[in-house]
C-alpha atoms as a PDB file:
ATOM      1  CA  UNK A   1     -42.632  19.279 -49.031  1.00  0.00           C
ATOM      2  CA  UNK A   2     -44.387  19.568 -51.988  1.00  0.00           C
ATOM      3  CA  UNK A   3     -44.148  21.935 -55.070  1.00  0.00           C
ATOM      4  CA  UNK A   4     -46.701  24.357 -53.580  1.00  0.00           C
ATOM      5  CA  UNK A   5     -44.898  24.476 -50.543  1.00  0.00           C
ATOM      6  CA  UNK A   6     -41.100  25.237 -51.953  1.00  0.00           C
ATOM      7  CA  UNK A   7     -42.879  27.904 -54.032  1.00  0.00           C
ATOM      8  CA  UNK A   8     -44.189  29.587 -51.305  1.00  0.00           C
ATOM      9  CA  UNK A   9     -40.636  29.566 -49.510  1.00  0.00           C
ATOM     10  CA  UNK A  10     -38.884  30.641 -52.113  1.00  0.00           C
ATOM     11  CA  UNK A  11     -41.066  33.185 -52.363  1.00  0.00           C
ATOM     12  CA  UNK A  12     -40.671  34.135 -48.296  1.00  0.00           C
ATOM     13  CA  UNK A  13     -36.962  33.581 -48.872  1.00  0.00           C
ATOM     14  CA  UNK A  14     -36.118  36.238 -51.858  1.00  0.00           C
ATOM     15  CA  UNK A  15     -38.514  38.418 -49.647  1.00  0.00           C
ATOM     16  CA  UNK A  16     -36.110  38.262 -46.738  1.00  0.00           C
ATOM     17  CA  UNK A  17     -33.067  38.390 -48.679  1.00  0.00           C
ATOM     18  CA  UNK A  18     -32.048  34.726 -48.155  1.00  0.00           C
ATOM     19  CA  UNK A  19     -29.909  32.490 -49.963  1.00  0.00           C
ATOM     20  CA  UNK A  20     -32.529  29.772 -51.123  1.00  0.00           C
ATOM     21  CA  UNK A  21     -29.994  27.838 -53.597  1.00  0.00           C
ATOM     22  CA  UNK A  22     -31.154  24.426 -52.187  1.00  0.00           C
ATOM     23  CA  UNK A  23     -34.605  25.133 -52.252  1.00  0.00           C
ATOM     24  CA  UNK A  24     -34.297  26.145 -56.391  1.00  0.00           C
ATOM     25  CA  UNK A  25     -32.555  22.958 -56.794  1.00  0.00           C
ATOM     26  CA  UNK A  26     -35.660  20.975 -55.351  1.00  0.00           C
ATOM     27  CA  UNK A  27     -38.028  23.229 -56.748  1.00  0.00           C
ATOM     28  CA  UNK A  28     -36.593  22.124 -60.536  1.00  0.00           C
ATOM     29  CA  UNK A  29     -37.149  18.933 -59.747  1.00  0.00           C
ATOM     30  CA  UNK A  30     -40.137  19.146 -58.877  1.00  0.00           C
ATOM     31  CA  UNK A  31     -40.966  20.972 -62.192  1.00  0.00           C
ATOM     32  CA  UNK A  32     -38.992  18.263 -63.999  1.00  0.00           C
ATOM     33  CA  UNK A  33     -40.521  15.570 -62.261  1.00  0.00           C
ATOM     34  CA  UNK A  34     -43.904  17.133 -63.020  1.00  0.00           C
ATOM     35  CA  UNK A  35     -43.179  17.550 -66.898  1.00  0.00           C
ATOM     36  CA  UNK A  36     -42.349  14.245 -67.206  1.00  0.00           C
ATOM     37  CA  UNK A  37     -46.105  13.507 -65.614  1.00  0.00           C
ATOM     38  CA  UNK A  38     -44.816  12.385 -62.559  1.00  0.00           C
ATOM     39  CA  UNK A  39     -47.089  15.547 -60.821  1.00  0.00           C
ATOM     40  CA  UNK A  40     -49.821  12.781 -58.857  1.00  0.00           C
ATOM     41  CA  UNK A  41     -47.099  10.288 -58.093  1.00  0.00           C
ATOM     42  CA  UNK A  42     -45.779   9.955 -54.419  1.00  0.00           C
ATOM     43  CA  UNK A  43     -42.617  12.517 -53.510  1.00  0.00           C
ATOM     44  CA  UNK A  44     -39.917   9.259 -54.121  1.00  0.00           C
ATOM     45  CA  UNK A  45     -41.065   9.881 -57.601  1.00  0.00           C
ATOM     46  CA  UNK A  46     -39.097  12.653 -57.884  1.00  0.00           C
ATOM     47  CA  UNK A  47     -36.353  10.163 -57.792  1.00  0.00           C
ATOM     48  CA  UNK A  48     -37.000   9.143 -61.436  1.00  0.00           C
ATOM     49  CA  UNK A  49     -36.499  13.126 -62.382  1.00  0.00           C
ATOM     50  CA  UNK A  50     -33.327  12.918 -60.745  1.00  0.00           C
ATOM     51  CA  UNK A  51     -31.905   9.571 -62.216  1.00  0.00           C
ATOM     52  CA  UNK A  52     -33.320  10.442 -65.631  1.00  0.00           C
ATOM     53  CA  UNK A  53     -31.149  14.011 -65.244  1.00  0.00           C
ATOM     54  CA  UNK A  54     -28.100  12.222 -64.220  1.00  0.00           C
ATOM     55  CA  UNK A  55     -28.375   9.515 -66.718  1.00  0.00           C
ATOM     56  CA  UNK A  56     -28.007   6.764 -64.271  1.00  0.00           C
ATOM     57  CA  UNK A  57     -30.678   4.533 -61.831  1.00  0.00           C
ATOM     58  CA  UNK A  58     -30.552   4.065 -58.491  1.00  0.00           C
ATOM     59  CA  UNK A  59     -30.529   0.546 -57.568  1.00  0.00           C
ATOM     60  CA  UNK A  60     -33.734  -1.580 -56.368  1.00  0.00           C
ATOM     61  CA  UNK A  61     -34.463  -1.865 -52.787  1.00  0.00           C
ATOM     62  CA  UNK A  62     -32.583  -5.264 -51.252  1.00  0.00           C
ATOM     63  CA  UNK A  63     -35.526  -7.771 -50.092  1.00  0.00           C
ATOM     64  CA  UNK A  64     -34.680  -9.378 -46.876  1.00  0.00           C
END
């Protein structure tokens, strides 16, 4: 999912009523991710948001 897309359901969710916690959480993210001009990168690049919030970094992928 993208940005757009957890927008729109959030959006369908608070019009049903439903409890959309999860789908805020991403949606930050998202935002953050974008603020920090990360808004044309691939969605792993989100990854960076999240690392950068938590103050840590995941580790590189193992090769072979």
């Amino acid at each position: 999912m993208r940005r757009k897309d957890l927008k729109l359901a959030l959006d369908s969710g608070r019009d049903l009523g439903a409890d959309m916690g999860v789908t805020e959480a991403a949606h930050r993210l998202y935002d953050r991710a974008r603020k920090q001009g990360l808004g044309d990168k691939v969605f792993f690049a989100t990854l960076r948001a999240l690392e950068e919030a938590a103050g840590v970094g995941a580790p590189p992928p193992r090769r072979g």
